[in-house]
N, C-alpha and C. Protein backbone atom coordinates (compact mmCIF):
# COMPACT_ATOMS: atom_id res chain seq x y z
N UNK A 1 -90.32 152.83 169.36
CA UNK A 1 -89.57 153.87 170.05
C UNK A 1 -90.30 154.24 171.33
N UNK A 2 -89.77 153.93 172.23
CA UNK A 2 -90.06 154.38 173.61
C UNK A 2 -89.75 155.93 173.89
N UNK A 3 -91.00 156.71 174.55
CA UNK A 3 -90.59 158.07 174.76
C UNK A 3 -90.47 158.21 176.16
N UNK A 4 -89.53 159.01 176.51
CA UNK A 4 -89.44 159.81 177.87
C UNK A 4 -90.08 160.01 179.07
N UNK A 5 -90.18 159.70 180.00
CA UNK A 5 -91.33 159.74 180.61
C UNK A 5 -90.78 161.20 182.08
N UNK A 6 -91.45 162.27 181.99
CA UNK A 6 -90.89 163.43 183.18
C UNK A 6 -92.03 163.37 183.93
N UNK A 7 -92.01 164.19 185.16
CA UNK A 7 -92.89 164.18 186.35
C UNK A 7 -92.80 165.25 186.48
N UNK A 8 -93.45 166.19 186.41
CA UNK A 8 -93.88 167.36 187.02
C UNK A 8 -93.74 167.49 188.25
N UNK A 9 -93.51 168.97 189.15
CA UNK A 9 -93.37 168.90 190.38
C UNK A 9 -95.23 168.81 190.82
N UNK A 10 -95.81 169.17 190.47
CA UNK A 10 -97.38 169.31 190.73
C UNK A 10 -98.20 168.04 190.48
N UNK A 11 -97.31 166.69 189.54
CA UNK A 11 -98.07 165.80 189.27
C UNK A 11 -97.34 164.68 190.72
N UNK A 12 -96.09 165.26 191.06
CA UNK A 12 -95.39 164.71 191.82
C UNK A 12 -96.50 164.80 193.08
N UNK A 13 -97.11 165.73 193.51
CA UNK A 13 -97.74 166.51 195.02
C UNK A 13 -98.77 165.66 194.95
N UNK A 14 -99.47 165.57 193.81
CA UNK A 14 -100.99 165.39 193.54
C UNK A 14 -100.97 163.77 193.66
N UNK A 15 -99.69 162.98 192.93
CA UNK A 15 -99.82 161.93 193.09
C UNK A 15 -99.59 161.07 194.75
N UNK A 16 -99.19 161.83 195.00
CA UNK A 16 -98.49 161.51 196.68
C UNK A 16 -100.04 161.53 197.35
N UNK A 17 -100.76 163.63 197.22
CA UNK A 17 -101.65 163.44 197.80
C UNK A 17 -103.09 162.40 197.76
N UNK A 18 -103.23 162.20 196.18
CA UNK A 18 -103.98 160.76 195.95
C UNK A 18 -103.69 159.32 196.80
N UNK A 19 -102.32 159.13 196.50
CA UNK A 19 -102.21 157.78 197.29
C UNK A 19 -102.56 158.05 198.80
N UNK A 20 -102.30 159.12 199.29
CA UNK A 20 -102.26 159.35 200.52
C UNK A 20 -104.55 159.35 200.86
N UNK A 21 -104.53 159.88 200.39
CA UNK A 21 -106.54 159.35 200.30
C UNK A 21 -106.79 158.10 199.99
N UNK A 22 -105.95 157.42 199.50
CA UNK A 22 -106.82 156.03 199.02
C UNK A 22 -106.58 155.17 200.08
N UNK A 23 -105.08 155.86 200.25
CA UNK A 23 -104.53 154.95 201.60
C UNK A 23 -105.76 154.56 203.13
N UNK A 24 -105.88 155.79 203.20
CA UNK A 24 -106.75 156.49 204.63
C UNK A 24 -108.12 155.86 203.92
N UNK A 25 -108.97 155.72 203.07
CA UNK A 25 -109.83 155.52 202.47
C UNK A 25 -109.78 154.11 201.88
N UNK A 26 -109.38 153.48 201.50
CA UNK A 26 -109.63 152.19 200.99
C UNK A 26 -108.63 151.38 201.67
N UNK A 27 -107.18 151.80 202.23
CA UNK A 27 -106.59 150.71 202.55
C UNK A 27 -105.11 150.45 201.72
N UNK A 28 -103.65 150.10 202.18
CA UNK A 28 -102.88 149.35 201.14
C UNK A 28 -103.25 148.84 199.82
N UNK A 29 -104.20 147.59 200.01
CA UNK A 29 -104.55 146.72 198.85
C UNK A 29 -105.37 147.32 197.69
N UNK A 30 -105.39 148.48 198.08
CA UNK A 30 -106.05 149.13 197.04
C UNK A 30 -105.14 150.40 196.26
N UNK A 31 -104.65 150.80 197.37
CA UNK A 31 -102.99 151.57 196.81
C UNK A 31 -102.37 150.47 196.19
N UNK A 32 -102.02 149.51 196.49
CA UNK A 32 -100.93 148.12 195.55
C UNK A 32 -101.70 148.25 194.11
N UNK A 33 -102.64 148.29 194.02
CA UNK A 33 -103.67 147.96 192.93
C UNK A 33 -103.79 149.27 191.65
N UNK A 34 -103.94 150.49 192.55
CA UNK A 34 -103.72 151.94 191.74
C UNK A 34 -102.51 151.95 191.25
N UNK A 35 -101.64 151.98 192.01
CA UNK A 35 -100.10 152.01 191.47
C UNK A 35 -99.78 151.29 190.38
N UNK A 36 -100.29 149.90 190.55
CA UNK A 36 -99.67 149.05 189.48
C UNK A 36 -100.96 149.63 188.11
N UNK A 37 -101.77 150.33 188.38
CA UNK A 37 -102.66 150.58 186.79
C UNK A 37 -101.68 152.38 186.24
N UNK A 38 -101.60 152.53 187.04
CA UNK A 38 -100.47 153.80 186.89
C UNK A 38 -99.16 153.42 186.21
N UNK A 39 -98.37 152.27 186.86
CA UNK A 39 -97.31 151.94 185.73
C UNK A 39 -97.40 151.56 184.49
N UNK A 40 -98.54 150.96 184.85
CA UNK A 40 -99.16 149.86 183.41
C UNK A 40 -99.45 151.07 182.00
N UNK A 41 -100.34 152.10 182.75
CA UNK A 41 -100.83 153.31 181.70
C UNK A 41 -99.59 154.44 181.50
N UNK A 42 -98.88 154.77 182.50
CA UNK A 42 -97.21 154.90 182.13
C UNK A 42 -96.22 154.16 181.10
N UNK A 43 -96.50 153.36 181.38
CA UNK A 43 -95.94 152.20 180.08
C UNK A 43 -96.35 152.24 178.90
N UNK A 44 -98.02 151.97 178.73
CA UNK A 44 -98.19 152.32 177.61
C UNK A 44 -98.00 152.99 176.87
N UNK A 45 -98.45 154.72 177.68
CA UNK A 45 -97.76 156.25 177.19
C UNK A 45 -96.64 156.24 176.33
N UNK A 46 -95.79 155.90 177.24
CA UNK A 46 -94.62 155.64 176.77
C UNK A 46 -94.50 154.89 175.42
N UNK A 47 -95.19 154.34 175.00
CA UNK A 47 -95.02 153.50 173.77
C UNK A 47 -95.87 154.44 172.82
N UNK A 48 -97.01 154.99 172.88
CA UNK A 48 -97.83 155.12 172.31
C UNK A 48 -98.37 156.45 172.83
N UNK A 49 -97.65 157.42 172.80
CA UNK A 49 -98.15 158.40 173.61
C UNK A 49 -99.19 159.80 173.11
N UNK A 50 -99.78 159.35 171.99
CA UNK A 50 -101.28 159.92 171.73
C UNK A 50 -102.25 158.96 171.40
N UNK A 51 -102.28 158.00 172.10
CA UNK A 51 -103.51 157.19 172.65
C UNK A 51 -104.55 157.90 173.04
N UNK A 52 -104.17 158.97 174.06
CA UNK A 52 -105.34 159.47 174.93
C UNK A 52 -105.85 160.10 174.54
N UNK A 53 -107.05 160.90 174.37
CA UNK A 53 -107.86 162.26 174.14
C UNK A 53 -106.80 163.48 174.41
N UNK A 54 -106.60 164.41 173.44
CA UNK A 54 -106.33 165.82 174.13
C UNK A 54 -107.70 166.40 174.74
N UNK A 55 -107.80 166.98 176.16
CA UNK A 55 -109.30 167.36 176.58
C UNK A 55 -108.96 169.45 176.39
N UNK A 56 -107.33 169.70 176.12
CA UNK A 56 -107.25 171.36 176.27
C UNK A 56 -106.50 171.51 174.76
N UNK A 57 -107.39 171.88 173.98
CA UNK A 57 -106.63 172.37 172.71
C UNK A 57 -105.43 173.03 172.68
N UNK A 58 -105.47 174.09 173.87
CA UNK A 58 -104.53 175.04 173.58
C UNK A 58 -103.40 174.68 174.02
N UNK A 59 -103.60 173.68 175.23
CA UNK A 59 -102.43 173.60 175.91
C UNK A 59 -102.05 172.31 175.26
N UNK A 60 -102.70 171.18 174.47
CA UNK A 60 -102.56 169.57 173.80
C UNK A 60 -102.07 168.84 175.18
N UNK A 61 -103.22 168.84 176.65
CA UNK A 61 -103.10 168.48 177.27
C UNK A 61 -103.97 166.88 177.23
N UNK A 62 -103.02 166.22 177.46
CA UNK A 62 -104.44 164.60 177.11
C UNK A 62 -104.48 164.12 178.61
N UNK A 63 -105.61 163.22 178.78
CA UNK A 63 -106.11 162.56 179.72
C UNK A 63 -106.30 161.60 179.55
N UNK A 64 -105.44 160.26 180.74
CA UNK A 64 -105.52 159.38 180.34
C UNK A 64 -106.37 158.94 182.19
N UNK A 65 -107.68 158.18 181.56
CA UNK A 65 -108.54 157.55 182.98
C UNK A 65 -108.37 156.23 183.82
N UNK A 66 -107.96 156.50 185.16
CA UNK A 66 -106.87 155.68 185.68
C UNK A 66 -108.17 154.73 186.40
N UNK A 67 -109.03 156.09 186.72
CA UNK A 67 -110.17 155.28 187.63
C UNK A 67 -111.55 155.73 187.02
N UNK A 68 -112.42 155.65 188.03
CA UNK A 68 -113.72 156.63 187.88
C UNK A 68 -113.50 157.78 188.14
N UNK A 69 -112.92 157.76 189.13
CA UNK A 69 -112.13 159.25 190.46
C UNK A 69 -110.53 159.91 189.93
N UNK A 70 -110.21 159.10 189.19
CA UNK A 70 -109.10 159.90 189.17
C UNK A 70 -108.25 159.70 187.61
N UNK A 71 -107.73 160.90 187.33
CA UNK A 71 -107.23 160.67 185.41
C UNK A 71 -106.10 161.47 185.86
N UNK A 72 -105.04 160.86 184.68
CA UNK A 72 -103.07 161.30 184.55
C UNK A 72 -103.61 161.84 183.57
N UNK A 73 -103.05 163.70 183.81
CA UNK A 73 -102.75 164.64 182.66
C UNK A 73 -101.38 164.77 181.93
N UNK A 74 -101.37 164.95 180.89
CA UNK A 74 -99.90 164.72 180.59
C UNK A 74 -99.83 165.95 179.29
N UNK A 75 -98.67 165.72 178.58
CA UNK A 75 -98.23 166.46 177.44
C UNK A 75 -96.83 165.96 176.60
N UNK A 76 -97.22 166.25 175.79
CA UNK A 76 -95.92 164.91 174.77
C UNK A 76 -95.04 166.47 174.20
N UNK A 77 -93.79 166.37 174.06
CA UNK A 77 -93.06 167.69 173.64
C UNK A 77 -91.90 166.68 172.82
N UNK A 78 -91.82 166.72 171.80
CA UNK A 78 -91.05 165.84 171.25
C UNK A 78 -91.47 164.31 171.78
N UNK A 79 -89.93 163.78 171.76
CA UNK A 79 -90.09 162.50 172.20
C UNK A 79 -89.71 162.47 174.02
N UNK A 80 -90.23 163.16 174.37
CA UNK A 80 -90.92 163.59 175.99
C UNK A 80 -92.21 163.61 176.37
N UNK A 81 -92.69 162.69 177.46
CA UNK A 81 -94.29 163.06 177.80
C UNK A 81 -93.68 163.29 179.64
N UNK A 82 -94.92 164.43 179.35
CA UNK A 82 -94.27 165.40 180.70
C UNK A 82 -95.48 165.03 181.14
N UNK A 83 -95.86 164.50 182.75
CA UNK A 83 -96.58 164.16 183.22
C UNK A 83 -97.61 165.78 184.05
N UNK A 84 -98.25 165.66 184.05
CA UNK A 84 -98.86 167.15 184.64
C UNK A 84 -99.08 167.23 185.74
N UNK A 85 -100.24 166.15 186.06
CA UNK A 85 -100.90 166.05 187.31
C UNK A 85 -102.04 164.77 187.19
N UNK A 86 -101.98 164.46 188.62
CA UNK A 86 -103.10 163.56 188.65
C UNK A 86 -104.66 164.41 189.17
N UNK A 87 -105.84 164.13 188.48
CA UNK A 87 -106.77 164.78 188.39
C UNK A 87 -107.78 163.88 189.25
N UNK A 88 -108.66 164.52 190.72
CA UNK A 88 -109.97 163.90 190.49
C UNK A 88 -111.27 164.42 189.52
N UNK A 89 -111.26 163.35 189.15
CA UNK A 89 -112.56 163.45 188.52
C UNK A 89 -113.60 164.45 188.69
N UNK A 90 -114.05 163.69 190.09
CA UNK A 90 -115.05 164.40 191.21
C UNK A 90 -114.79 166.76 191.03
N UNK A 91 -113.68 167.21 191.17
CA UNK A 91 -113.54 168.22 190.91
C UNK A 91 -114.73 168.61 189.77
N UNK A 92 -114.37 170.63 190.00
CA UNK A 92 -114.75 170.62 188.45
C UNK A 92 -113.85 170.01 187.56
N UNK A 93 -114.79 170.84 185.87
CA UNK A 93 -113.76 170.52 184.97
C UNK A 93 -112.79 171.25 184.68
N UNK A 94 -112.13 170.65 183.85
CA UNK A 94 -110.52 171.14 183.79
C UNK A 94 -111.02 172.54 183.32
């Protein structure tokens, strides 16, 4: 059973503003490269969507690590995983 996959308006901003740094910072070929580990770990989610660590008890927010620099927060509500935000690492912690 494949679950749901939603986007947050905040995971929507965050993901834009990420690509938009890697862009300016590493280049296309390295955006081609993030993106496609983002669908790939989207996909999985989707299949399997408590794979990841919950890292916020309260909220059963999980983290899934895309890079060194950067992790997809998410939340499963039924057979829905609501995407949160994309996280750097580098920040504090959550």
């Amino acid at each position: 059973m494949s679950f749901e996959i939603r986007f947050s308006p905040e995971s929507e901003e965050t993901y834009d503003a990420v690509i938009s740094q890697l862009r300016v910072t590493w280049g296309d070929s390295f955006v081609n490269k993030f993106e496609s580990k983002v669908a790939k770990s989207i996909n999985t989610i989707s299949e399997t969507p408590l794979l990841y660590p919950v890292v916020d008890e309260n909220t059963e927010v999980r983290k899934c690590v895309l890079h060194k620099n950067c992790s997809m927060l998410y939340r499963v509500f039924g057979n829905v995983v609501l995407i949160v935000c994309f996280w750097d690492n580098r920040q504090d912690s959550l």
